[in-house]
N, C-alpha and C. Protein backbone atom coordinates (compact mmCIF):
# COMPACT_ATOMS: atom_id res chain seq x y z
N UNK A 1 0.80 -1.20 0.00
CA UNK A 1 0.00 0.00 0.00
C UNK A 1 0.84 1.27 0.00
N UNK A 2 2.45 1.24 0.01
CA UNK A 2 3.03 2.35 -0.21
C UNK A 2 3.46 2.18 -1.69
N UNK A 3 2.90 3.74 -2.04
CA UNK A 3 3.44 4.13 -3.54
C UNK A 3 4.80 5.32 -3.51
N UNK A 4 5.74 4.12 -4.35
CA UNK A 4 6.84 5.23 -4.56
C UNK A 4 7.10 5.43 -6.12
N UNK A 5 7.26 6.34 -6.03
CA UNK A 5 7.22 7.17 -7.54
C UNK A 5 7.89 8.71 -7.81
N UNK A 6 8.45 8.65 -8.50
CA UNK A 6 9.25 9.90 -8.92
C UNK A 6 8.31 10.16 -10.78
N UNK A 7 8.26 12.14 -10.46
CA UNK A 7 7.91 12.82 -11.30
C UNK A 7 8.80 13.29 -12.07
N UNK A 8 8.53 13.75 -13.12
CA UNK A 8 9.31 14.60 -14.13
C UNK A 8 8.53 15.52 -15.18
N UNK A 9 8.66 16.16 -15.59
CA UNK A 9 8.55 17.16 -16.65
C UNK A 9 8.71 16.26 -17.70
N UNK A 10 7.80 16.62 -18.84
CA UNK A 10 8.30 15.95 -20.38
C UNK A 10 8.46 16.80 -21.01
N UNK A 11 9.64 17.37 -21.98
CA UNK A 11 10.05 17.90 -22.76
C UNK A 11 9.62 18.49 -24.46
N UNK A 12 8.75 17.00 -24.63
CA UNK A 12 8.52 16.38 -25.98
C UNK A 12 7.81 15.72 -26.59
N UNK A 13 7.01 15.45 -27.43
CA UNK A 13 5.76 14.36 -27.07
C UNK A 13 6.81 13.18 -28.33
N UNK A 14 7.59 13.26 -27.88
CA UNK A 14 8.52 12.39 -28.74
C UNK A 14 8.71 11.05 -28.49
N UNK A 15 7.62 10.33 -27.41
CA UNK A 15 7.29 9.84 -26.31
C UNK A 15 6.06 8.83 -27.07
N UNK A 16 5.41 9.40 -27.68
CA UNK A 16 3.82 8.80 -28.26
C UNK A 16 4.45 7.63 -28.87
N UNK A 17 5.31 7.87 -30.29
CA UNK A 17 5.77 6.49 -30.96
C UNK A 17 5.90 5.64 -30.30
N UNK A 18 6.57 5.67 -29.01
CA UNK A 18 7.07 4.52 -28.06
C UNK A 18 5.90 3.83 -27.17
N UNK A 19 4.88 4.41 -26.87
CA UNK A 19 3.96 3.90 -26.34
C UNK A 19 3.02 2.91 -26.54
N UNK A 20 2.61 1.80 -25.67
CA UNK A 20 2.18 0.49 -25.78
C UNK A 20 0.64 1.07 -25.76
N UNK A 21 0.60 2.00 -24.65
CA UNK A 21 -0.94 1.82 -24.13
C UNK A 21 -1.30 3.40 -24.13
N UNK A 22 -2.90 3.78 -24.39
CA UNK A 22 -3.21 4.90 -24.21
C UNK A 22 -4.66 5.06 -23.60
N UNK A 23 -4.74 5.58 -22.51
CA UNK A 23 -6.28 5.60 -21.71
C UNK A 23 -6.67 7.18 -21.74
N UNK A 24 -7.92 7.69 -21.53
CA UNK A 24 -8.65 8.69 -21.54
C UNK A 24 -8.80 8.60 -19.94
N UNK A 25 -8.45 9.79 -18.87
CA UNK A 25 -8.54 9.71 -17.81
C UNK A 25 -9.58 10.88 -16.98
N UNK A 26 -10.16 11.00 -16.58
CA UNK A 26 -11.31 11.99 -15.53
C UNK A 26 -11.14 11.71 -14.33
N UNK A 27 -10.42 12.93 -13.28
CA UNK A 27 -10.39 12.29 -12.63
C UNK A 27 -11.13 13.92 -11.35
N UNK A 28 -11.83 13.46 -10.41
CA UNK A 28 -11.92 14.57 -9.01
C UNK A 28 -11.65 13.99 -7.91
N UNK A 29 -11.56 14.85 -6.77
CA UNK A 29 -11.40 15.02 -5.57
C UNK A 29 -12.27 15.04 -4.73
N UNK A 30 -12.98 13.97 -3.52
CA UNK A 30 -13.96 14.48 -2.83
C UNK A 30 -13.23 15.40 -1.61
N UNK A 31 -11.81 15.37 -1.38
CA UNK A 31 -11.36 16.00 -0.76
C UNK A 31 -9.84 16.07 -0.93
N UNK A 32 -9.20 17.42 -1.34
CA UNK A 32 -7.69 17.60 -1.86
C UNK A 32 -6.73 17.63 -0.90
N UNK A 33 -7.11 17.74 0.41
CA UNK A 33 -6.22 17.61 1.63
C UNK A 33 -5.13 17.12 1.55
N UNK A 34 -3.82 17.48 1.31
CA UNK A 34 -2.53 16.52 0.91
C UNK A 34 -2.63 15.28 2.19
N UNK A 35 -2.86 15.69 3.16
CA UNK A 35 -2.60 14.45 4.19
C UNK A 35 -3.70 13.29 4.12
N UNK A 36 -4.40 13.49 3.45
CA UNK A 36 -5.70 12.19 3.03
C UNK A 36 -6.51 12.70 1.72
N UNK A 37 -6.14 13.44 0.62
CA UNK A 37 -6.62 13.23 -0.28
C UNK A 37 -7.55 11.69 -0.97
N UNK A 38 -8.80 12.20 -1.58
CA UNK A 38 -9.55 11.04 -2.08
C UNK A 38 -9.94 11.38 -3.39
N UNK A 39 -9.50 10.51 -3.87
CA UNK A 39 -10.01 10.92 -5.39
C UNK A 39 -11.15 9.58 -6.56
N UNK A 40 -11.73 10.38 -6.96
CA UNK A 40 -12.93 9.39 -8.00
C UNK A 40 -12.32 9.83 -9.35
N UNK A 41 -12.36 8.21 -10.20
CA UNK A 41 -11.45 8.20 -11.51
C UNK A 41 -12.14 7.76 -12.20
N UNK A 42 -12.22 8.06 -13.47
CA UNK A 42 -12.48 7.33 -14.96
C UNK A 42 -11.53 6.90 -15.59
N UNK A 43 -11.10 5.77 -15.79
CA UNK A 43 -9.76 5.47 -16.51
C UNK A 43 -10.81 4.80 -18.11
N UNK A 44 -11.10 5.10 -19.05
CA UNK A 44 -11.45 4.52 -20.19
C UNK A 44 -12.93 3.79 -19.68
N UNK A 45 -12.78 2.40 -19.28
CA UNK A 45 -14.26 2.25 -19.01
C UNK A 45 -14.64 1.44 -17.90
N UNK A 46 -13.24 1.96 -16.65
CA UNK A 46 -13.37 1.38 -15.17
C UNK A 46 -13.92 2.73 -14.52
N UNK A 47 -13.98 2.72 -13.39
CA UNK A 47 -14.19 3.30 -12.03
C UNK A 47 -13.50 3.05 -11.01
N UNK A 48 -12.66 4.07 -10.37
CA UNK A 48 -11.63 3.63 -9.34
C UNK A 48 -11.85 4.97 -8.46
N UNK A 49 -11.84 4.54 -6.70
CA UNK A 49 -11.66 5.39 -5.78
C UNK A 49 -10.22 5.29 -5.09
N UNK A 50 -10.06 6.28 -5.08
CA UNK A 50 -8.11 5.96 -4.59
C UNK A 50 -8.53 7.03 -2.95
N UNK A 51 -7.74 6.48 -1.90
CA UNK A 51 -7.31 7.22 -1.09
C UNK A 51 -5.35 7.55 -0.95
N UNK A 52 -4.50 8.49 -0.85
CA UNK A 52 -3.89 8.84 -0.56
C UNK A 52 -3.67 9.56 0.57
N UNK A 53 -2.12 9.05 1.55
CA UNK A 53 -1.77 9.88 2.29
C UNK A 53 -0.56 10.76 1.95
N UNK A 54 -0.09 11.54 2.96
CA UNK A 54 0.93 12.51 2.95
C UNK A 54 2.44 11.89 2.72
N UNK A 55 3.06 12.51 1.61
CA UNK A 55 4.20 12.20 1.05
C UNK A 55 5.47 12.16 2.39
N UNK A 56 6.23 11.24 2.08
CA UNK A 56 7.54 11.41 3.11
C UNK A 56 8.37 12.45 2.67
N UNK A 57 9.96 12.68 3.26
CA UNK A 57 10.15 14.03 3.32
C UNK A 57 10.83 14.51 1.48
N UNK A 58 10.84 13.24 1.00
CA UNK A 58 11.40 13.57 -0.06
C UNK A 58 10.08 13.86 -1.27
N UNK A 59 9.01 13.39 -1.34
CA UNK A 59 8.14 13.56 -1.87
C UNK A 59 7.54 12.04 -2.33
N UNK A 60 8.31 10.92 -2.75
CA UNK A 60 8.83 9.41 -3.81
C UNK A 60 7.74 8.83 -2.85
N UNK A 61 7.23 8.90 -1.57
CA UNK A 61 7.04 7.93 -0.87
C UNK A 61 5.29 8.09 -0.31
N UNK A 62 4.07 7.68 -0.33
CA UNK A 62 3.08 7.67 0.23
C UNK A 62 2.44 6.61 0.44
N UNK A 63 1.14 6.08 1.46
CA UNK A 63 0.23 5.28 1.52
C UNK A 63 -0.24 5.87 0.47
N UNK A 64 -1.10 4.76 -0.35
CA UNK A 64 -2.04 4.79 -1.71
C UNK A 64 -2.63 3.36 -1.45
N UNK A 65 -4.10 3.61 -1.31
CA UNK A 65 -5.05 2.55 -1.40
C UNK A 65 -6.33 2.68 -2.55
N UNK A 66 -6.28 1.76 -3.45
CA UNK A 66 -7.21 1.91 -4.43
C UNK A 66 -7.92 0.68 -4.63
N UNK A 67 -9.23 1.27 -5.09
CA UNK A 67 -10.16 -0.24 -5.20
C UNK A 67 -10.73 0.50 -6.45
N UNK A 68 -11.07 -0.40 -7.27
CA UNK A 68 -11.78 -0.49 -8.48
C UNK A 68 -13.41 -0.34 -8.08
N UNK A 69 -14.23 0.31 -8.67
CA UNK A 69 -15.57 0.14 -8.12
C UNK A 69 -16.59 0.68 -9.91
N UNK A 70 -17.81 0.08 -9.47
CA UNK A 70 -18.81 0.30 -11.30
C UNK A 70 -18.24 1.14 -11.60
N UNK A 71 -18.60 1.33 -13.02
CA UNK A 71 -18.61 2.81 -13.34
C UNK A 71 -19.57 3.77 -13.17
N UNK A 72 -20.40 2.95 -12.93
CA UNK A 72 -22.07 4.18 -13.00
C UNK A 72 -21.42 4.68 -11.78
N UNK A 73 -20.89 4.37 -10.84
CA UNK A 73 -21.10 4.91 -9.48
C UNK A 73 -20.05 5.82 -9.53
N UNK A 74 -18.53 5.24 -10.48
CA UNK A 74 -17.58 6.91 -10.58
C UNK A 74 -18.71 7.65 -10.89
N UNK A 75 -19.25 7.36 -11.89
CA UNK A 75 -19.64 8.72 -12.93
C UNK A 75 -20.77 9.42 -11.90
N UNK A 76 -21.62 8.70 -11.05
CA UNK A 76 -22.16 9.41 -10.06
C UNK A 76 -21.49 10.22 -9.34
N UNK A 77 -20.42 9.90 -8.50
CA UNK A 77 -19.72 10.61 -7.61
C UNK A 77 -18.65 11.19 -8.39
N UNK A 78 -18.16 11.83 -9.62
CA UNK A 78 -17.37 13.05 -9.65
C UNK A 78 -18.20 14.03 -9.68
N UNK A 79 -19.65 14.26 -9.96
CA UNK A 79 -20.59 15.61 -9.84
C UNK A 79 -20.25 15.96 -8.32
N UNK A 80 -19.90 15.04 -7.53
CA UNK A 80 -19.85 15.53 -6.47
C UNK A 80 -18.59 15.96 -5.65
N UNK A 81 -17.42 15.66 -6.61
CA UNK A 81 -15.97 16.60 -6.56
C UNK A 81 -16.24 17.91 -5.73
N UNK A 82 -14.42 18.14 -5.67
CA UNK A 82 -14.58 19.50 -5.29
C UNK A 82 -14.30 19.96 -7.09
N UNK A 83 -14.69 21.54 -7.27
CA UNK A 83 -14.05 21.95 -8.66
C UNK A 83 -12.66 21.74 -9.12
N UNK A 84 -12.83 21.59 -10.52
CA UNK A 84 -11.64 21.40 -11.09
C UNK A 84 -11.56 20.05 -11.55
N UNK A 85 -12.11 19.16 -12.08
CA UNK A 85 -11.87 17.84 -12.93
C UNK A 85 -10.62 17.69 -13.43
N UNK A 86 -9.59 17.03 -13.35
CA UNK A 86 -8.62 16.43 -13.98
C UNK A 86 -9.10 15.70 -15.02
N UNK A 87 -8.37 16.65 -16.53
CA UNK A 87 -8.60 15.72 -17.78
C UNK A 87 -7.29 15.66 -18.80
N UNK A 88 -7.31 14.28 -18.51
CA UNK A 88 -5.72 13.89 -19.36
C UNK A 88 -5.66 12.53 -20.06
N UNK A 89 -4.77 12.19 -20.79
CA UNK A 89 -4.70 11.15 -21.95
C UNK A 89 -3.62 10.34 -21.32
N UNK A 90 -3.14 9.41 -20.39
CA UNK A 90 -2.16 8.85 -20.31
C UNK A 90 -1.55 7.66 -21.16
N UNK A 91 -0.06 7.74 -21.54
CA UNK A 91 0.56 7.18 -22.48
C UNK A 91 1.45 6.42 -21.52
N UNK A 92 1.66 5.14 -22.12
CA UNK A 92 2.42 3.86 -21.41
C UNK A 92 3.42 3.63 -22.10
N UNK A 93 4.43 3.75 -21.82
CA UNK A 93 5.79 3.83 -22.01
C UNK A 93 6.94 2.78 -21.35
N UNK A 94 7.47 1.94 -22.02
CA UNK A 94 8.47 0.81 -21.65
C UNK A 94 9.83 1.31 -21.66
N UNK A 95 10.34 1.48 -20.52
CA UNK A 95 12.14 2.39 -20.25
C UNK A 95 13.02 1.17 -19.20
N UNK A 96 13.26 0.17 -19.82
CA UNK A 96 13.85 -0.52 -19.22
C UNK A 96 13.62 -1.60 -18.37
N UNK A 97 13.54 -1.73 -17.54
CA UNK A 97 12.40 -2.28 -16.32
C UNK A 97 11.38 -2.01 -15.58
N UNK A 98 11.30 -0.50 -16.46
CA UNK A 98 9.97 0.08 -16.01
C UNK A 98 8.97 0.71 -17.30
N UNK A 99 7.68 1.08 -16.40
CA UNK A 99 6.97 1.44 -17.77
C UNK A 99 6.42 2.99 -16.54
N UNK A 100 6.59 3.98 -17.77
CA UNK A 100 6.64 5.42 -18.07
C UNK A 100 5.09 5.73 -17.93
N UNK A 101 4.53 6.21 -17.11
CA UNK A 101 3.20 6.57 -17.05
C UNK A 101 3.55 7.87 -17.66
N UNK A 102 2.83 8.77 -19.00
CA UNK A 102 2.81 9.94 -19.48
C UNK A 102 1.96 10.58 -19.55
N UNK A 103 1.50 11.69 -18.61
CA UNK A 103 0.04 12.39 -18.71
C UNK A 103 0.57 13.28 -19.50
N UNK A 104 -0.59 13.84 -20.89
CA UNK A 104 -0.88 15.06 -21.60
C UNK A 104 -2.32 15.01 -20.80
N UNK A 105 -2.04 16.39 -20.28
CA UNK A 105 -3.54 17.18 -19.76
C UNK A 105 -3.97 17.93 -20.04
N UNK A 106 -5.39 17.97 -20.42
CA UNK A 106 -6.52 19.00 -21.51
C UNK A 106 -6.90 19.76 -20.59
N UNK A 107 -7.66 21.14 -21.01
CA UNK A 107 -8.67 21.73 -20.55
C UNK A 107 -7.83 22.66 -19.90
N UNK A 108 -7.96 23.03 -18.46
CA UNK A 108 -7.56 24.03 -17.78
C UNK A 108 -6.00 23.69 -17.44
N UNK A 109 -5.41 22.36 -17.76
CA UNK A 109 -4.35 22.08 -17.41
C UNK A 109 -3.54 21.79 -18.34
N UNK A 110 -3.77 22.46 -19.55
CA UNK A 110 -3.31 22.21 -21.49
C UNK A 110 -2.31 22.56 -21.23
N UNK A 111 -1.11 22.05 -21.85
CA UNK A 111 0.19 22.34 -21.56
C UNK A 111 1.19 21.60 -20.81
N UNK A 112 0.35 21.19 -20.30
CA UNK A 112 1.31 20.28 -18.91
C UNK A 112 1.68 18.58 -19.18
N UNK A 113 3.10 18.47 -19.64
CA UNK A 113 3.17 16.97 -19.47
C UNK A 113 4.05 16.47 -18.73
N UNK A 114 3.96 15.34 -17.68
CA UNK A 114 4.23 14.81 -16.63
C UNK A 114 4.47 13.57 -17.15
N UNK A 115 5.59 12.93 -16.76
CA UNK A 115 5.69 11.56 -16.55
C UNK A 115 5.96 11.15 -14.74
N UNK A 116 5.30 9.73 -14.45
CA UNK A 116 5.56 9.26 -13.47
C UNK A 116 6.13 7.66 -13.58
N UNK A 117 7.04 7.37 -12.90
CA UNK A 117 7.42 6.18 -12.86
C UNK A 117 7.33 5.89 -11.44
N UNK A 118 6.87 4.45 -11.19
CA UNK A 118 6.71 3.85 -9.84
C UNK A 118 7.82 3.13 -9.75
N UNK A 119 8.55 2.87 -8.78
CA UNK A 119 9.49 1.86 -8.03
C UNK A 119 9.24 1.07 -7.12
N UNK A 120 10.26 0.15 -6.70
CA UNK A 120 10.37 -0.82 -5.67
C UNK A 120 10.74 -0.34 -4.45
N UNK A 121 11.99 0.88 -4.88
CA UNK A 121 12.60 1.69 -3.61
C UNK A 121 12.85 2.76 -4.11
N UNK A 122 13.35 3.91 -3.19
CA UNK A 122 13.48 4.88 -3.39
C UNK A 122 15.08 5.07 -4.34
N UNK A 123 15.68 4.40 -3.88
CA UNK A 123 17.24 4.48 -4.54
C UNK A 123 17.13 3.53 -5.57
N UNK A 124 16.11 3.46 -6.28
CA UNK A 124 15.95 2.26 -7.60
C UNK A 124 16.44 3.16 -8.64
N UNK A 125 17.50 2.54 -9.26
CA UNK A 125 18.02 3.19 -10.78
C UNK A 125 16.57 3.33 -11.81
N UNK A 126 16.92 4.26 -12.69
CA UNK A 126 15.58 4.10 -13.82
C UNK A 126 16.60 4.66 -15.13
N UNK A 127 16.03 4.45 -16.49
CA UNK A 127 16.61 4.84 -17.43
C UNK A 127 15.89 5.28 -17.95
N UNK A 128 16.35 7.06 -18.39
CA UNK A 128 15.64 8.14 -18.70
C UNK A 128 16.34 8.49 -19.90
N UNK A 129 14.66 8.97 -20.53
CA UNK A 129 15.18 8.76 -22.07
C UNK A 129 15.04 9.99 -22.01
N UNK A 130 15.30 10.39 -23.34
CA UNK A 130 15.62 11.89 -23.65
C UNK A 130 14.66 12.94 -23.66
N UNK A 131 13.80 12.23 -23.72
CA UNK A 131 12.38 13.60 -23.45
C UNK A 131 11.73 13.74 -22.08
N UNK A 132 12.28 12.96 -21.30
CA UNK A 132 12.45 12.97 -20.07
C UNK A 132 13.17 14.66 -19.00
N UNK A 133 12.31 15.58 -18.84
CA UNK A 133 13.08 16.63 -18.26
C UNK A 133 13.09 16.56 -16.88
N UNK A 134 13.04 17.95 -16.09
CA UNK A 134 13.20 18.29 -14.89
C UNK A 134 12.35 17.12 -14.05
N UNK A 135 13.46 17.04 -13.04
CA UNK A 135 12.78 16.01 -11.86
C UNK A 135 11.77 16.96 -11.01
N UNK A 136 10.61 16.64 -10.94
CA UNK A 136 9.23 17.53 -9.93
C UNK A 136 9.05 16.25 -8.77
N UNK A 137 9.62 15.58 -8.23
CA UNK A 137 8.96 15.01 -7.58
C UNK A 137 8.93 15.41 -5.84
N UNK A 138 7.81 15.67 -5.32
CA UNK A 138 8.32 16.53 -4.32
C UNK A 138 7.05 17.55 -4.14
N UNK A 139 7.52 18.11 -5.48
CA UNK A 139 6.66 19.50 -5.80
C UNK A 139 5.46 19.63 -6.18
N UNK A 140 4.77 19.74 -4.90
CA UNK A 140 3.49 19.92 -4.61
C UNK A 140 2.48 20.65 -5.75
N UNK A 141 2.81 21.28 -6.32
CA UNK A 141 2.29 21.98 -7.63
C UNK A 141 2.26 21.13 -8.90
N UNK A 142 2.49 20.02 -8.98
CA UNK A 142 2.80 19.02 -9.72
C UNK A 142 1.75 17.68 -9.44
N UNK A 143 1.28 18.11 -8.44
CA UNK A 143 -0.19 16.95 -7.71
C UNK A 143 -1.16 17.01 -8.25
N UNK A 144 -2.09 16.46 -8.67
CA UNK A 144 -3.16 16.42 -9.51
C UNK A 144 -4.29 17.41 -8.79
N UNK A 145 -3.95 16.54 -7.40
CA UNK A 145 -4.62 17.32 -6.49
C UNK A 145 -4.89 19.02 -6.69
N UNK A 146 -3.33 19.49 -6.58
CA UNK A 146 -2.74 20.88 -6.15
C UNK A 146 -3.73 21.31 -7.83
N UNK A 147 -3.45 20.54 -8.58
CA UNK A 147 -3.97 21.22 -10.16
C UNK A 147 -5.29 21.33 -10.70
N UNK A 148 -5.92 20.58 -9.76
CA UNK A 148 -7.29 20.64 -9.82
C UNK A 148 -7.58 21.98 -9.16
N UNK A 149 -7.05 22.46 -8.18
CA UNK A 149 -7.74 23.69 -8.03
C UNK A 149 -7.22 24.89 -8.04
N UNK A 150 -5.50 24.76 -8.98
CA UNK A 150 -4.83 25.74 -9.39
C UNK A 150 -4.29 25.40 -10.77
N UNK A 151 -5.00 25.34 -11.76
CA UNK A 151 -4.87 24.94 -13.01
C UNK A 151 -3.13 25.71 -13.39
N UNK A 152 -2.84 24.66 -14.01
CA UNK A 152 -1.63 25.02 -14.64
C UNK A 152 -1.41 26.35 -15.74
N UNK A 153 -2.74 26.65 -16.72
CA UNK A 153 -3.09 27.76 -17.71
C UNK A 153 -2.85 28.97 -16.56
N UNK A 154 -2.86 28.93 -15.03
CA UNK A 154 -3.17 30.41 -14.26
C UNK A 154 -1.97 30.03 -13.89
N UNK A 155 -0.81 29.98 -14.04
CA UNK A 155 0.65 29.82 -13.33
C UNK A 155 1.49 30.80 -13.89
């Protein structure tokens, strides 16, 4: 139930060719609280409620508990978000022994592309390809959370 994962900036969408997998994502917040954030998801044509807790001191490290649940019932409960819907296209990406989660995000958050990779540990090597930029992981402004209710277009 702990998720470790390091962020980055993408440079490039130089990234798409390489990609295995591509999902349509919706996602809100019934509450953005960094220390227990909850969030309701549309991933293509599941339904998932995730709870998250508060990052360790480096940022790589949190409790994350997720259960899959209908979809009628996401699609019920994001009307009931706080504002700000997360809407993004994630691209699946194979870098070695890992695979490259790549959000392009629409709407109020156009502009913004993020990759995340999950690990085993925090000191886990990864191999970063070239469109791979600045390390964000950490940086709270970089949370889906934080962007749902400070869109990236107002930065």
């Amino acid at each position: 139930m702990i998720e470790i994962e390091r962020k980055f900036l993408v440079t490039s969408t130089a990234f798409i060719p390489e990609c295995f997998a591509q999902h349509t994502i919706a996602q809100g917040y019934l509450n953005s609280n960094p220390e227990r954030t909850v969030r309701i998801r549309i991933k293509g044509e599941k339904g998932f409620i995730t709870i998250k807790g508060i990052g360790n001191a480096s940022g790589a490290s949190r409790l994350e508990w997720e259960k899959e649940i209908p979809l009628e019932e996401a699609k019920l409960l994001v009307p009931l978000c706080e504002k700000g819907v997360i809407e993004k296209t994630r691209y699946e990406v194979k870098s070695g022994n890992h695979v490259i989660e790549v959000d392009v995000f629409h709407g109020e958050n156009e502009g913004l592309i993020l990759a995340e990779i999950e690990l085993k540990n925090e000191n886990e090597t990864i191999e970063k390809p070239v469109w791979l930029g600045t390390e964000v992981t950490g940086d709270k402004r970089y949370y889906n959370s934080y962007l749902s209710l400070h869109p990236y277009k107002i930065w």
